[in-house]
C-alpha atoms as a PDB file:
ATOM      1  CA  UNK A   1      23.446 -25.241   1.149  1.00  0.00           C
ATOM      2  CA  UNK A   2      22.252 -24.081   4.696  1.00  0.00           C
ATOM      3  CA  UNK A   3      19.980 -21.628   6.134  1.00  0.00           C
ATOM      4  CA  UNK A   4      23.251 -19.107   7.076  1.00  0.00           C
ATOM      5  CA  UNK A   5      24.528 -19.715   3.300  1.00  0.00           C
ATOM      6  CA  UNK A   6      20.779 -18.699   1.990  1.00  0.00           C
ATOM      7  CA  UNK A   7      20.249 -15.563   3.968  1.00  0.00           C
ATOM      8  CA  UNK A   8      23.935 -14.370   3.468  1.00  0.00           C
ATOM      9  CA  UNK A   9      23.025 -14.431  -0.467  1.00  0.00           C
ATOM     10  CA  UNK A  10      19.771 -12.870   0.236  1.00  0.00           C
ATOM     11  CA  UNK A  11      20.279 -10.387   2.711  1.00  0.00           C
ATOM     12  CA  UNK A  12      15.987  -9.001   2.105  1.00  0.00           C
ATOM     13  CA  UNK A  13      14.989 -12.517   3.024  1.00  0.00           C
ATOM     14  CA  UNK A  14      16.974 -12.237   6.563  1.00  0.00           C
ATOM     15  CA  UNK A  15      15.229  -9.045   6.995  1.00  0.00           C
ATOM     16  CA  UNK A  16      11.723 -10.106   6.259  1.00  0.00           C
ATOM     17  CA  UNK A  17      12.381 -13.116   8.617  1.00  0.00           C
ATOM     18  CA  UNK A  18      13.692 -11.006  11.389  1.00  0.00           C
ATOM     19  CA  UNK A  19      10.946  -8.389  10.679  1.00  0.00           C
ATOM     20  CA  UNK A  20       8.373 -11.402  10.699  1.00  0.00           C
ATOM     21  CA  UNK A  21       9.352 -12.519  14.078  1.00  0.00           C
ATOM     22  CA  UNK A  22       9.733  -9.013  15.474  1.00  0.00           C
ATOM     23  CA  UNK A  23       5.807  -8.590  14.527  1.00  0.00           C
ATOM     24  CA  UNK A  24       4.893 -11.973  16.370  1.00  0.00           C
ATOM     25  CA  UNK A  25       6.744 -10.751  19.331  1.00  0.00           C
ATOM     26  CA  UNK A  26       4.750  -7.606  19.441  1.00  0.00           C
ATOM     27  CA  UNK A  27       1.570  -9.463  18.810  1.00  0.00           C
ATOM     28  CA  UNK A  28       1.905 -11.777  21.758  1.00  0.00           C
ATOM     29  CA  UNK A  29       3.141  -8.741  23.936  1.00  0.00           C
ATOM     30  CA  UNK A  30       0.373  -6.993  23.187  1.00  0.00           C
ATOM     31  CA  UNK A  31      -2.112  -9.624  23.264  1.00  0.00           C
ATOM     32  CA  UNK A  32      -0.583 -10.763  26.924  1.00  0.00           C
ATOM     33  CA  UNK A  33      -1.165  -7.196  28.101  1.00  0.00           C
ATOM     34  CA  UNK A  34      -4.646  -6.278  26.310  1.00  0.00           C
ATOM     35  CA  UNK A  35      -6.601  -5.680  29.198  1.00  0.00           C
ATOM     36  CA  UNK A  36      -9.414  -8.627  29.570  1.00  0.00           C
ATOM     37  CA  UNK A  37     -13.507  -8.246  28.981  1.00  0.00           C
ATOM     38  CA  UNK A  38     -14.630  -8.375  32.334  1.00  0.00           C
ATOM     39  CA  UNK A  39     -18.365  -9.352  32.952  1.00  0.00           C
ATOM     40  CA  UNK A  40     -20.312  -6.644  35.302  1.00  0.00           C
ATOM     41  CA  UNK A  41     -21.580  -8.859  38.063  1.00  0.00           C
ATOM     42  CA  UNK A  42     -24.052  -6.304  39.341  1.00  0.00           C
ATOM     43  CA  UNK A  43     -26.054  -6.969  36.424  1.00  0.00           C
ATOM     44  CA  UNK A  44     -28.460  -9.675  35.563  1.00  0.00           C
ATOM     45  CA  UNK A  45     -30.305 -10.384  32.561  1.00  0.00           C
ATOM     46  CA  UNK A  46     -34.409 -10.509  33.006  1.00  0.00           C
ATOM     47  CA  UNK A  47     -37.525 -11.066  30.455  1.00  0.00           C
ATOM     48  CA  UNK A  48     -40.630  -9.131  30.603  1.00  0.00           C
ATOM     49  CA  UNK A  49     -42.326 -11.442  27.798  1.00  0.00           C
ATOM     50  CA  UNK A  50     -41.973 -15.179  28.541  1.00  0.00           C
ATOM     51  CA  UNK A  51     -38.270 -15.152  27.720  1.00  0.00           C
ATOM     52  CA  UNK A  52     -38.503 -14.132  24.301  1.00  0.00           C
ATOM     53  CA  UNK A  53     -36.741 -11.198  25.013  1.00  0.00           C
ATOM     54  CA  UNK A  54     -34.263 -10.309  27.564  1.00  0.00           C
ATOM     55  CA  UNK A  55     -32.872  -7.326  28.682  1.00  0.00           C
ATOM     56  CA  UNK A  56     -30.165  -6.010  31.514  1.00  0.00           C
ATOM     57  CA  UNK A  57     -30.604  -4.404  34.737  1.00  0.00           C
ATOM     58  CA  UNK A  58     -29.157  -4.519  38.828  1.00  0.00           C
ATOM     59  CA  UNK A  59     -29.130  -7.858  39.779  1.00  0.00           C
ATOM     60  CA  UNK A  60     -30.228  -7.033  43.334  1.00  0.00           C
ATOM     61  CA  UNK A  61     -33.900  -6.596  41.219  1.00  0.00           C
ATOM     62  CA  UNK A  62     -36.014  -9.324  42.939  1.00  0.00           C
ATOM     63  CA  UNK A  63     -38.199 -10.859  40.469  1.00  0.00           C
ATOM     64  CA  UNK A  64     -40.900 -10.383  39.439  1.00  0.00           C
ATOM     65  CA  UNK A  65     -40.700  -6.895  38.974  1.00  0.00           C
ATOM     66  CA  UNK A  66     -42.934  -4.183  36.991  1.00  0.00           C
ATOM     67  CA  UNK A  67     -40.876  -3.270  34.236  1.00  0.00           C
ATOM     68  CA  UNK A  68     -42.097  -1.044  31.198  1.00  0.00           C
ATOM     69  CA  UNK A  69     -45.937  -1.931  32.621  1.00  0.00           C
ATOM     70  CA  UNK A  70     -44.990  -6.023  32.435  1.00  0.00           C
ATOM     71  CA  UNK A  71     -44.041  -8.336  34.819  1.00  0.00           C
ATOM     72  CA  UNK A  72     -40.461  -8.882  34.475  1.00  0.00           C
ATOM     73  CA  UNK A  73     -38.684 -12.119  35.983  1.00  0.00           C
ATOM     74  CA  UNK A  74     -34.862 -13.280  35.599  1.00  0.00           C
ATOM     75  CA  UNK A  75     -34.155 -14.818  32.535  1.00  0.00           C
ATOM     76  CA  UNK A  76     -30.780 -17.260  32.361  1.00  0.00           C
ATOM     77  CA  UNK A  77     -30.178 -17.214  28.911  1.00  0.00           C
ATOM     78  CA  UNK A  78     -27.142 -19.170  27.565  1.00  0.00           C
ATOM     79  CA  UNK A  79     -25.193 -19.700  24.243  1.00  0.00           C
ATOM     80  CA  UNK A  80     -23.953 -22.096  22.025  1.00  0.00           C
ATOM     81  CA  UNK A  81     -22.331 -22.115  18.605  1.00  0.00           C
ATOM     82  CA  UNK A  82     -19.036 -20.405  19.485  1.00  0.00           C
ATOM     83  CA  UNK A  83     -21.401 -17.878  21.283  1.00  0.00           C
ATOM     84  CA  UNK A  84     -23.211 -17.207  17.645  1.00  0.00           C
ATOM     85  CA  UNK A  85     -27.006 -18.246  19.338  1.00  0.00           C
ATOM     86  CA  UNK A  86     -28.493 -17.551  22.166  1.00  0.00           C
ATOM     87  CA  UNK A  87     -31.660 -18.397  23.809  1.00  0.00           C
ATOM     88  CA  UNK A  88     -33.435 -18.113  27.160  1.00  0.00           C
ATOM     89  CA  UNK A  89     -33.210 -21.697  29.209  1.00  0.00           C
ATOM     90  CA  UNK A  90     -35.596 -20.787  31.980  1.00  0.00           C
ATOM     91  CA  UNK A  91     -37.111 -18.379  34.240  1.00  0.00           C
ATOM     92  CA  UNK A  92     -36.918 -17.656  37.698  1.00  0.00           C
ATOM     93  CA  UNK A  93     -38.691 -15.759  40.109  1.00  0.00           C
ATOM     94  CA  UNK A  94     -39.104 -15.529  43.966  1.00  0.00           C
ATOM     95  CA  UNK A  95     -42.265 -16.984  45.516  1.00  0.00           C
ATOM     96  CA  UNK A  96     -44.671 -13.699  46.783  1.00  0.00           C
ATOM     97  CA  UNK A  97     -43.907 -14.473  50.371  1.00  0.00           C
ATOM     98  CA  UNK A  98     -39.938 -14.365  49.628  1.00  0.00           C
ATOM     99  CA  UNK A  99     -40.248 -11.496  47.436  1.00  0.00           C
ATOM    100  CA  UNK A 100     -42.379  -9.120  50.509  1.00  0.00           C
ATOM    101  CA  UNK A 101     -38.963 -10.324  52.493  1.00  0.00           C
ATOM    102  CA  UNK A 102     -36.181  -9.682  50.307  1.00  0.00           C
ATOM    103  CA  UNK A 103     -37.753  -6.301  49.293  1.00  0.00           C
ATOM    104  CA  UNK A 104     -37.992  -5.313  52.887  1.00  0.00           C
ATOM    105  CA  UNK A 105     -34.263  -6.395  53.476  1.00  0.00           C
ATOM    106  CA  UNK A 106     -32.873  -4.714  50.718  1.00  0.00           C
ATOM    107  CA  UNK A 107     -35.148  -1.593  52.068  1.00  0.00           C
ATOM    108  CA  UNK A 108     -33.657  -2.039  55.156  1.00  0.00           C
ATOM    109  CA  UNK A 109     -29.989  -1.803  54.004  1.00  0.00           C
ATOM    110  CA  UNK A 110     -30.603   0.849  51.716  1.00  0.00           C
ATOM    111  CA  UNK A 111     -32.023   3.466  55.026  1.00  0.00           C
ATOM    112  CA  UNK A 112     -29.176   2.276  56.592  1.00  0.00           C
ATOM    113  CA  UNK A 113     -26.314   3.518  53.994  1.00  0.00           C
ATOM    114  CA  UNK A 114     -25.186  -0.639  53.127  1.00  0.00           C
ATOM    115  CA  UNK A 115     -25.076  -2.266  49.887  1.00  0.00           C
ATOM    116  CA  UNK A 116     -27.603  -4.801  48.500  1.00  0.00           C
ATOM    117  CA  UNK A 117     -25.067  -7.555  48.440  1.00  0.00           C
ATOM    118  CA  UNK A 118     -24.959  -7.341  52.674  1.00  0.00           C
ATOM    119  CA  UNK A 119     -28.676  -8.532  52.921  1.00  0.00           C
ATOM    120  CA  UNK A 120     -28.162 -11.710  54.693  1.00  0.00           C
ATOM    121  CA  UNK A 121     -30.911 -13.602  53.181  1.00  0.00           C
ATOM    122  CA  UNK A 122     -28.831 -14.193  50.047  1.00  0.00           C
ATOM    123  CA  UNK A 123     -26.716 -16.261  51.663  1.00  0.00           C
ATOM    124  CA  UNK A 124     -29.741 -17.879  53.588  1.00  0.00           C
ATOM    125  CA  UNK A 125     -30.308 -21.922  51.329  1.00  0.00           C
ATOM    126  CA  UNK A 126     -33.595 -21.955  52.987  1.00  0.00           C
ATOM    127  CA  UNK A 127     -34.692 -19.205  51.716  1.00  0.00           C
ATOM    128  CA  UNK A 128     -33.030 -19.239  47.971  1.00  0.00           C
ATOM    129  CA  UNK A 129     -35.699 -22.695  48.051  1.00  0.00           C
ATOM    130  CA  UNK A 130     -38.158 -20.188  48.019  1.00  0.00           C
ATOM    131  CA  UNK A 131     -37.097 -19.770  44.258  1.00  0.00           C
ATOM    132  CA  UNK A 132     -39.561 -20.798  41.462  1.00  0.00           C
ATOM    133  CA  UNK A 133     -38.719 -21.924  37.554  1.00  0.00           C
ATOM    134  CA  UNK A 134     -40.696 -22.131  34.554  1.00  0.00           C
ATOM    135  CA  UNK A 135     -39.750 -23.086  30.614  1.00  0.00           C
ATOM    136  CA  UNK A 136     -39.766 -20.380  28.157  1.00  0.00           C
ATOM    137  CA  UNK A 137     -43.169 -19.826  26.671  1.00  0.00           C
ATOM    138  CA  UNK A 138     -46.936 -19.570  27.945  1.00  0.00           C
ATOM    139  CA  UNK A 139     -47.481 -23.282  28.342  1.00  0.00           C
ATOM    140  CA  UNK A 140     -45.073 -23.894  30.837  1.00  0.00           C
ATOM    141  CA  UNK A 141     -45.772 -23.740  34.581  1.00  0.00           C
ATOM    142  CA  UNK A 142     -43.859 -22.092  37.483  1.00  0.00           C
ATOM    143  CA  UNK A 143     -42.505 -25.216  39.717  1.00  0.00           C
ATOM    144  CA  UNK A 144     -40.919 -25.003  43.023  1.00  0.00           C
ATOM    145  CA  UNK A 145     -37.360 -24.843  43.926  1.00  0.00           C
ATOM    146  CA  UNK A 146     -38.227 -28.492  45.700  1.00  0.00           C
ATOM    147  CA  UNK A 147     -40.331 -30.362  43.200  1.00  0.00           C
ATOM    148  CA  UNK A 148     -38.753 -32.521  41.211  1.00  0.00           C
ATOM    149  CA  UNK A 149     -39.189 -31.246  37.811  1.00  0.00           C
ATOM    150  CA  UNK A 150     -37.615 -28.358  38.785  1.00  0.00           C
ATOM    151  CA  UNK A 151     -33.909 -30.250  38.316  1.00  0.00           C
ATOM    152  CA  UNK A 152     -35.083 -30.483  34.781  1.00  0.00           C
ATOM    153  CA  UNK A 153     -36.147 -27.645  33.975  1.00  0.00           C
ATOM    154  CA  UNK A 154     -32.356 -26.489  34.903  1.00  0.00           C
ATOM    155  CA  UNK A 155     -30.802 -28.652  33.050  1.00  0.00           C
ATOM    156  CA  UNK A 156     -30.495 -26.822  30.167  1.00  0.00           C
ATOM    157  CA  UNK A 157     -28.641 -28.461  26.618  1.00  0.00           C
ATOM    158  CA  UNK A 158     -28.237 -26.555  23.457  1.00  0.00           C
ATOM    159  CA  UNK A 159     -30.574 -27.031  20.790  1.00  0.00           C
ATOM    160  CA  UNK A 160     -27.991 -28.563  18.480  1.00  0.00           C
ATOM    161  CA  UNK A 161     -26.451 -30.849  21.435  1.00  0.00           C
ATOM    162  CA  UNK A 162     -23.200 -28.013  21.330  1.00  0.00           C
ATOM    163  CA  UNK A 163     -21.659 -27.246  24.516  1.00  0.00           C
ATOM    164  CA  UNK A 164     -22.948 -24.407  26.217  1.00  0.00           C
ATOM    165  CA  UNK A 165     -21.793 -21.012  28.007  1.00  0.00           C
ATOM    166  CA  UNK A 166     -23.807 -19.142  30.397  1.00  0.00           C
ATOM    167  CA  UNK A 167     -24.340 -15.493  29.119  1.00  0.00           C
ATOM    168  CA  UNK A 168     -23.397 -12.385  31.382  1.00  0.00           C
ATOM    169  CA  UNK A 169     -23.830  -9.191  31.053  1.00  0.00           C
ATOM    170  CA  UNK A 170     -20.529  -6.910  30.144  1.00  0.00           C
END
């Protein structure tokens, strides 16, 4: 006996099949047009306490900032699991010299009615190797953008050898 035989004798399994795949069709159509999560790149994600902690604010802040009577820095913090754990991979902050400079720029912009992403020095490589990196934790130093052991401490891997995904701020 064939499938047209079967669904003639039972006309309520036709209908739950039809009915099935009318659901599936709605399901992708409304999955295809759900409107996606869209990460808000104006924000970064900084740590106040050794990158224990982080927390979300502009990310035209130039670290190291005062924040809440601590020094805060930008934290890159990343997850892995499926995105169940996270956990700060390093810390970054400008050097004092670069800091003064960016400050000024973004100043600058700001009296004259342009926004922070127009300061020039963000697109300047010299000066982004003005950048410094430390480890999580007290122990660790800050290390150039141009030592060495600065490549390592951006390499980041998950504590469980899982891929990885960089976490934004939404």
């Amino acid at each position: 006996m064939g499938i047209r035989e079967k669904l003639s004798e039972k006309p309520s399994l036709a209908t739950g099949a039809a009915a099935m795949f009318v659901l599936i069709a709605a399901a992708i159509a409304v999955r295809s047009h759900w409107p996606e999560r869209k990460a808000d790149l104006d924000q970064a994600l900084y740590s106040e306490d050794d990158g224990q902690t982080w927390f979300n604010d502009s990310i035209f802040r130039v670290a190291p900032f005062d924040h809440n009577g601590k020094t805060a820095v930008a934290a890159q913090v990343y997850s892995y699991d499926d995105g169940k754990k996270q956990f700060c991979g390093y810390l970054v902050r400008f050097m004092p010299d670069a800091k003064a400079q960016l400050d000024a720029a973004l100043a600058d912009a700001q009296r004259n009615g342009q926004p922070p992403g127009t300061v020039s020095l963000y697109q300047n490589r010299n000066f982004m190797n003005r950048l410094e990196f430390k480890l999580p934790g007290p122990n660790h130093p800050w290390v150039r953008y141009d030592d060495p052991r600065s490549f390592e401490i951006r390499s980041v891997h998950s504590p469980d050898g899982s891929a990885l995904d960089q976490v934004l701020v939404y």
